[in-house]
Every structure is written in structure tokens, then in C-alpha cells.
N, C-alpha and C. Protein backbone atom coordinates (compact mmCIF):
# COMPACT_ATOMS: atom_id res chain seq x y z
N UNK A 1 -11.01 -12.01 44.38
CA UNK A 1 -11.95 -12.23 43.33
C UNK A 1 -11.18 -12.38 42.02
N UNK A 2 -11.79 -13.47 41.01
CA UNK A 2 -11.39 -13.39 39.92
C UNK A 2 -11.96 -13.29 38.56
N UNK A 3 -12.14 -12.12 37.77
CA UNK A 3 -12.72 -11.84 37.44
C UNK A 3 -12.76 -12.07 35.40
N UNK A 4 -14.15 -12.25 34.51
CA UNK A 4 -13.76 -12.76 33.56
C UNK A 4 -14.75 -12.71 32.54
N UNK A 5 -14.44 -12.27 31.56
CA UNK A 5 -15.57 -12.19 30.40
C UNK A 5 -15.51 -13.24 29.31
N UNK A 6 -16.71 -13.51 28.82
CA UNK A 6 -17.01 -14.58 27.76
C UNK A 6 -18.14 -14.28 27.25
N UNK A 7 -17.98 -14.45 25.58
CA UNK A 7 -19.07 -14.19 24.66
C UNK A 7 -20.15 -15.13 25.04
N UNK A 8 -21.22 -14.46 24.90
CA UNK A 8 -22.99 -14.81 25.69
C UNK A 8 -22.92 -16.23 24.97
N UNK A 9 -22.66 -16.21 23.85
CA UNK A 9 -22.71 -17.46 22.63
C UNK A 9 -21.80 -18.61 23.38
N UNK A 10 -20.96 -18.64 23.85
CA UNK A 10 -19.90 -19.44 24.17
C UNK A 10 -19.28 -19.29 25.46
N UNK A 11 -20.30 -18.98 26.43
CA UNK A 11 -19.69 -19.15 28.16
C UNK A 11 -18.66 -19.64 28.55
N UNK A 12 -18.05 -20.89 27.72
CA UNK A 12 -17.13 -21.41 28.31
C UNK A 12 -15.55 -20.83 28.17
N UNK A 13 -15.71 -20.07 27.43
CA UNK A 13 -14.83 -19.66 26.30
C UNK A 13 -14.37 -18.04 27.51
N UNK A 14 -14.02 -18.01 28.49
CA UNK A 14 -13.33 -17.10 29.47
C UNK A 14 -11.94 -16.32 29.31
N UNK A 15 -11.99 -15.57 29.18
CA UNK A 15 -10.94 -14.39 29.41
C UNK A 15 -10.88 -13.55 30.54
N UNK A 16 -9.59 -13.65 31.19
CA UNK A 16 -9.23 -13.01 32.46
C UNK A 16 -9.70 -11.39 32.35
N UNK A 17 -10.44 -10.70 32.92
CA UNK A 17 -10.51 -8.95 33.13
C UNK A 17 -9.37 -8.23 34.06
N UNK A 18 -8.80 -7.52 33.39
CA UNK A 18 -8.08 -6.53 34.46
C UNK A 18 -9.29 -5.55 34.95
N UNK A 19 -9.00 -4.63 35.84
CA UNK A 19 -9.69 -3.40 36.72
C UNK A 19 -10.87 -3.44 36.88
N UNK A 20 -11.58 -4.80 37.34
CA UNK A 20 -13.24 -4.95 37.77
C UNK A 20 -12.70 -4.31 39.02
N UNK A 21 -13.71 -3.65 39.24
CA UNK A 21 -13.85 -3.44 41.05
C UNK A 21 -14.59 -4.36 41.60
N UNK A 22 -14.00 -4.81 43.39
CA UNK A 22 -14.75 -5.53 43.79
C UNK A 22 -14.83 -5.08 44.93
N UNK A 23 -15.47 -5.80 45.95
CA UNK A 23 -15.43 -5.55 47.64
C UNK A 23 -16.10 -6.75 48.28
N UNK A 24 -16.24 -6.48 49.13
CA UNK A 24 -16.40 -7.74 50.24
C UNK A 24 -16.55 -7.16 51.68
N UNK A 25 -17.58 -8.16 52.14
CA UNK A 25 -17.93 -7.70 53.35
C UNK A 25 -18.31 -9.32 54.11
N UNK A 26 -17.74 -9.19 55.46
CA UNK A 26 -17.83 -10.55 56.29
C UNK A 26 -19.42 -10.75 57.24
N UNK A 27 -19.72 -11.83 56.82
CA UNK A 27 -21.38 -11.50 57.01
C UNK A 27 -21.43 -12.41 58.65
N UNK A 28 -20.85 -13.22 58.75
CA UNK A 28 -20.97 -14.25 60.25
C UNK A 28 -19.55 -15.07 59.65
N UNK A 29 -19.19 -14.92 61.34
CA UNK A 29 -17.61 -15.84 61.50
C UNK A 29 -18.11 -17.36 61.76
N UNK A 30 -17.85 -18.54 61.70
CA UNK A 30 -17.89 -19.57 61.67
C UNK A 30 -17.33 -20.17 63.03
N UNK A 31 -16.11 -19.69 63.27
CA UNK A 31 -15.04 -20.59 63.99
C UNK A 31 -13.91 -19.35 63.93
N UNK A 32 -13.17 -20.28 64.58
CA UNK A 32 -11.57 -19.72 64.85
C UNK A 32 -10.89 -19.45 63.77
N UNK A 33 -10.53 -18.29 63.20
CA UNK A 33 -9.53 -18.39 61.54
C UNK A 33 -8.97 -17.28 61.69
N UNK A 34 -8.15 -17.46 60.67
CA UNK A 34 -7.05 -16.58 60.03
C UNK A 34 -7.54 -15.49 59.73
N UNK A 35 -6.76 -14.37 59.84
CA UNK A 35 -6.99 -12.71 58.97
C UNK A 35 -7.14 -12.16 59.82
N UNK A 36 -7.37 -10.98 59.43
CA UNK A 36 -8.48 -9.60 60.35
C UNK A 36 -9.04 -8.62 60.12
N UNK A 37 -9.69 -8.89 58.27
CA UNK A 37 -10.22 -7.82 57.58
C UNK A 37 -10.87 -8.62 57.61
N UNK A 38 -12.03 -7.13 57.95
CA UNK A 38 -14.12 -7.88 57.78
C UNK A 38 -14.53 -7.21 56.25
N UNK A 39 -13.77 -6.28 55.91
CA UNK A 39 -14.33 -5.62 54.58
C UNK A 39 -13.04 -5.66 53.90
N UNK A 40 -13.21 -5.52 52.47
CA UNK A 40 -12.74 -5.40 51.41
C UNK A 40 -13.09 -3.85 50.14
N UNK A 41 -11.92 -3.51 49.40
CA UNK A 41 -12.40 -3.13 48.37
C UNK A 41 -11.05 -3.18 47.25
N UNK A 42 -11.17 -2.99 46.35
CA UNK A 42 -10.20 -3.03 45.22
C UNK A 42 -10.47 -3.17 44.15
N UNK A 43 -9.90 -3.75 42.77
CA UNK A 43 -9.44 -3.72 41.26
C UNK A 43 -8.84 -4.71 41.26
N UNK A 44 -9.49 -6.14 40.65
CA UNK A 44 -8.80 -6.89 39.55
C UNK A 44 -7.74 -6.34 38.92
N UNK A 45 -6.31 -7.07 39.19
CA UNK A 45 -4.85 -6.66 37.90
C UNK A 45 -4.57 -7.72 37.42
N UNK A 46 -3.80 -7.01 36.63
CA UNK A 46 -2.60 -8.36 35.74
C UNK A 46 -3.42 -9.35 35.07
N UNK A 47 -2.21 -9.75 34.36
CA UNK A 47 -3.01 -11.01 33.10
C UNK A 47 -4.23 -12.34 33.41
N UNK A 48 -4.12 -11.93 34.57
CA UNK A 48 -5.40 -13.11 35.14
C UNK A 48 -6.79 -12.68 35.90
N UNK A 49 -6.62 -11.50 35.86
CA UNK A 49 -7.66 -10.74 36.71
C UNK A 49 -8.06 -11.08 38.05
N UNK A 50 -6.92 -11.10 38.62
CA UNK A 50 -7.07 -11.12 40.04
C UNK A 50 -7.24 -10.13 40.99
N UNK A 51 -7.99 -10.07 42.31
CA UNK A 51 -7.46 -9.19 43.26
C UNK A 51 -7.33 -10.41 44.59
N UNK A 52 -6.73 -10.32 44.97
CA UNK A 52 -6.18 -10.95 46.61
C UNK A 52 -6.35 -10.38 47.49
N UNK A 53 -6.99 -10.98 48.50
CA UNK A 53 -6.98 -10.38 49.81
C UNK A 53 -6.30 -11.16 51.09
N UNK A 54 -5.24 -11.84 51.20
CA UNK A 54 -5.26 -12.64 52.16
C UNK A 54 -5.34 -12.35 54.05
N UNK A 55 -5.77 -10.80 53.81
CA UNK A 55 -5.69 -10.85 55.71
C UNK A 55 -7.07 -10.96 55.96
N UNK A 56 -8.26 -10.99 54.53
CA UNK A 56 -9.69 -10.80 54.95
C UNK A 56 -9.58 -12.42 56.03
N UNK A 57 -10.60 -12.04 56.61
CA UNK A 57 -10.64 -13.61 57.63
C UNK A 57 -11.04 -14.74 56.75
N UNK A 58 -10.99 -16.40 57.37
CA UNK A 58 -11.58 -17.30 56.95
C UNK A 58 -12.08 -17.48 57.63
N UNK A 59 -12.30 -18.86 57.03
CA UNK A 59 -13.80 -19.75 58.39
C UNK A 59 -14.88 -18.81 58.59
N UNK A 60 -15.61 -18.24 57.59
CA UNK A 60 -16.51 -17.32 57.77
C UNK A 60 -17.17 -16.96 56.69
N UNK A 61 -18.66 -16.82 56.75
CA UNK A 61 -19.68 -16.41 55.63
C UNK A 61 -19.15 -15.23 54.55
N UNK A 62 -19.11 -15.11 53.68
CA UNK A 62 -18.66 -13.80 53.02
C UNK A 62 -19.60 -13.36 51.73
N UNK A 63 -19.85 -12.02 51.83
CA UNK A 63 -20.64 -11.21 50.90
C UNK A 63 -20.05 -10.55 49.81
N UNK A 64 -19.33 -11.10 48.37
CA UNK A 64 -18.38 -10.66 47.64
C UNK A 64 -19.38 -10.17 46.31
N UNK A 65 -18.45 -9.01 45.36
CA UNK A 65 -19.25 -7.99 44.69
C UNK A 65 -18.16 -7.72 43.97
N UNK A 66 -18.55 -7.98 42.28
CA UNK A 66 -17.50 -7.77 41.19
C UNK A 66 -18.34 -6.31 40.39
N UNK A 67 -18.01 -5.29 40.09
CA UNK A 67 -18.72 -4.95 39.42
C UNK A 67 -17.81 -4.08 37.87
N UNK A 68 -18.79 -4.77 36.91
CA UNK A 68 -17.96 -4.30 35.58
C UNK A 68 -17.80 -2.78 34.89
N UNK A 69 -18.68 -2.38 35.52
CA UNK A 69 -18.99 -0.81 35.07
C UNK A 69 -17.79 -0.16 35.10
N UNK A 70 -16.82 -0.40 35.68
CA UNK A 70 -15.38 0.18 35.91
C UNK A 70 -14.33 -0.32 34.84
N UNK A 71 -15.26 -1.10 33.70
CA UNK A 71 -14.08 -1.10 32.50
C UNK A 71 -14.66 -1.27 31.30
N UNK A 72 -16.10 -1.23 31.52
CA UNK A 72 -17.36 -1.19 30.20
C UNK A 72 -18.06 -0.29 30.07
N UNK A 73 -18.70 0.52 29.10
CA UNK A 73 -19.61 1.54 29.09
C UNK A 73 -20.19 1.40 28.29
N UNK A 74 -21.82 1.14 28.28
CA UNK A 74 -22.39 1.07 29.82
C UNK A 74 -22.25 -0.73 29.61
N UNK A 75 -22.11 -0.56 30.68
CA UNK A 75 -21.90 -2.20 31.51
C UNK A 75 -22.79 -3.58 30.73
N UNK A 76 -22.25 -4.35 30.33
CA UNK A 76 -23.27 -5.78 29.46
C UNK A 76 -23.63 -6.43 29.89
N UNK A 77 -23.18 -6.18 31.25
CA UNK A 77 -23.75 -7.43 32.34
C UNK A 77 -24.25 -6.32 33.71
N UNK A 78 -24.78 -7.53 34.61
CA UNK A 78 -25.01 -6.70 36.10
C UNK A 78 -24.07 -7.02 36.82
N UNK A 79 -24.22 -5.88 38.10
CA UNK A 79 -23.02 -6.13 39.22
C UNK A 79 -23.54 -7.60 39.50
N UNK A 80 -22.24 -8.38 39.94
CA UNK A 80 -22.27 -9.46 40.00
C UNK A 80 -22.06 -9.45 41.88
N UNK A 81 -22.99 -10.29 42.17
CA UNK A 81 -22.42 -10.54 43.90
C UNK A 81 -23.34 -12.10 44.22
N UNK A 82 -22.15 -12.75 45.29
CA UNK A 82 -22.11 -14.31 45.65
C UNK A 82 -22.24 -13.85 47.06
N UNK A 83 -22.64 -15.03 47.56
CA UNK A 83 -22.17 -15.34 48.98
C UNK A 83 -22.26 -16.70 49.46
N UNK A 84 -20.73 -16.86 49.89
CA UNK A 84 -20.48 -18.36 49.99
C UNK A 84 -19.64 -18.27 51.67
N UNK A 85 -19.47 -19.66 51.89
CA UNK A 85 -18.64 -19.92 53.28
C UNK A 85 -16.91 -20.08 52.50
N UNK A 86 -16.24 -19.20 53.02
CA UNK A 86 -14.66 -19.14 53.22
C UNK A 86 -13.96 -20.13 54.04
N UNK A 87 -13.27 -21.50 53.34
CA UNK A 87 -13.32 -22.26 54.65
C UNK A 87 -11.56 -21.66 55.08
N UNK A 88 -11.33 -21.95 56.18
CA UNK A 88 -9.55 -22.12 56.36
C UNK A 88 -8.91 -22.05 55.43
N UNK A 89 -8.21 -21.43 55.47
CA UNK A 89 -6.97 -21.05 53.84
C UNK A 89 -7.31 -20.70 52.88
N UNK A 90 -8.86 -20.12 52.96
CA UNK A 90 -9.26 -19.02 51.90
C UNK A 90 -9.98 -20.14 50.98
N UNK A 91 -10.88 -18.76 49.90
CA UNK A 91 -11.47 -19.40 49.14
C UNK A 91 -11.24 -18.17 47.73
N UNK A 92 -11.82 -18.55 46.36
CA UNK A 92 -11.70 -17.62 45.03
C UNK A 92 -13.28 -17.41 44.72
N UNK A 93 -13.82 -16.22 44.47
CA UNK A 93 -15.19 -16.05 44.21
C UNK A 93 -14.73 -15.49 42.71
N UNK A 94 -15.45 -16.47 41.53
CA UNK A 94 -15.05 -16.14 40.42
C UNK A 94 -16.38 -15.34 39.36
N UNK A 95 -16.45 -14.37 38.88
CA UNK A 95 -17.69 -13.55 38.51
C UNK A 95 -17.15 -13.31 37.06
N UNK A 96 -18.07 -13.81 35.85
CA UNK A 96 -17.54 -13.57 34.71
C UNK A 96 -19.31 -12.78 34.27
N UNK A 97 -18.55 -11.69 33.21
CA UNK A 97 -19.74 -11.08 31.92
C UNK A 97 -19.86 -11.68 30.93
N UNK A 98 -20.99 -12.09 30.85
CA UNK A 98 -21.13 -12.67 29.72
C UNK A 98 -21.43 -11.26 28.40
N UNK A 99 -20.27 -11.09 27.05
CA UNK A 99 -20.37 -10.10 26.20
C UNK A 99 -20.88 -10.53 24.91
């Protein structure tokens, strides 16, 4: 997940978050793929606000969950959660607050 805040006024206008928490959970496999994690959990680091997972599987439905409360008080936005198809060689679920 990559995670990212931008003033409500100017959405486009993104800055990387360090220490969102996120997680992930594998909702239906697709096909044959890579990995062998069905769940996830962790913290966005470093100057881009990333967290990586590369053994979660691909080729498969996924249930991903950023939530900001872990670096805002109290939180300006809501927990953020997607769910998209992961194709082969991975995919980036990107969740920004709008502040």
C-alpha cells in the first residue's frame, strides 16, 4: 500500500505518509500465482510511504485497508479500504487523506 495526504482544497497536490497502518486480506484466488500470504498487516515507511508485501499472492481478489488514525489525532479522514483484482506481478492500492 501506498499511502498519502493532500489538502481537501487541492487533491491533487499529494504527499507521501510514513506509519499508516495497513492490512490485507485475500478474498478469492483467480488462477495459478505467485506468493503465499493470504493476510497482511503493517506500517507505511520511508520517504514515499510505502509498505510492500511481495509474498502476499497474485492473480487474486484482494481486500486492502489503510488506516490513518496511527499518525493523526483524531483522524481527518476515514479508514480507507479498496478491493481490487491483483493481477501476476502484483498490484499498488494507493489511499490518500484528504487534510
Amino acid at each position: 500500500m501506498v499511502s498519502f495526504e493532500a489538502p481537501a482544497e487541492n487533491p491533487s497536490d499529494q504527499s507521501p505518509v510514513d506509519g499508516v497502518a495497513d492490512s490485507g486480506q485475500k478474498l478469492s484466488q483467480v488462477g495459478s500465482g505467485n506468493g503465499n500470504m493470504d493476510t497482511f498487516e503493517g506500517y507505511t515507511q520511508g520517504p514515499y510511504g510505502i509498505d510492500d508485501h511481495p509474498l502476499a499472492r497474485d492473480n487474486a481478489n484482494w481486500q486492502v485497508t489503510g488506516n490513518f488514525a496511527t499518525i493523526f489525532s483524531p483522524a481527518p479522514c476515514n479508514v480507507g479500504q479498496q478491493t481490487h483484482f491483483v493481477p501476476l506481478g502484483g498490484a499498488e492500492f494507493d489511499e490518500t487523506c484528504r487534510v
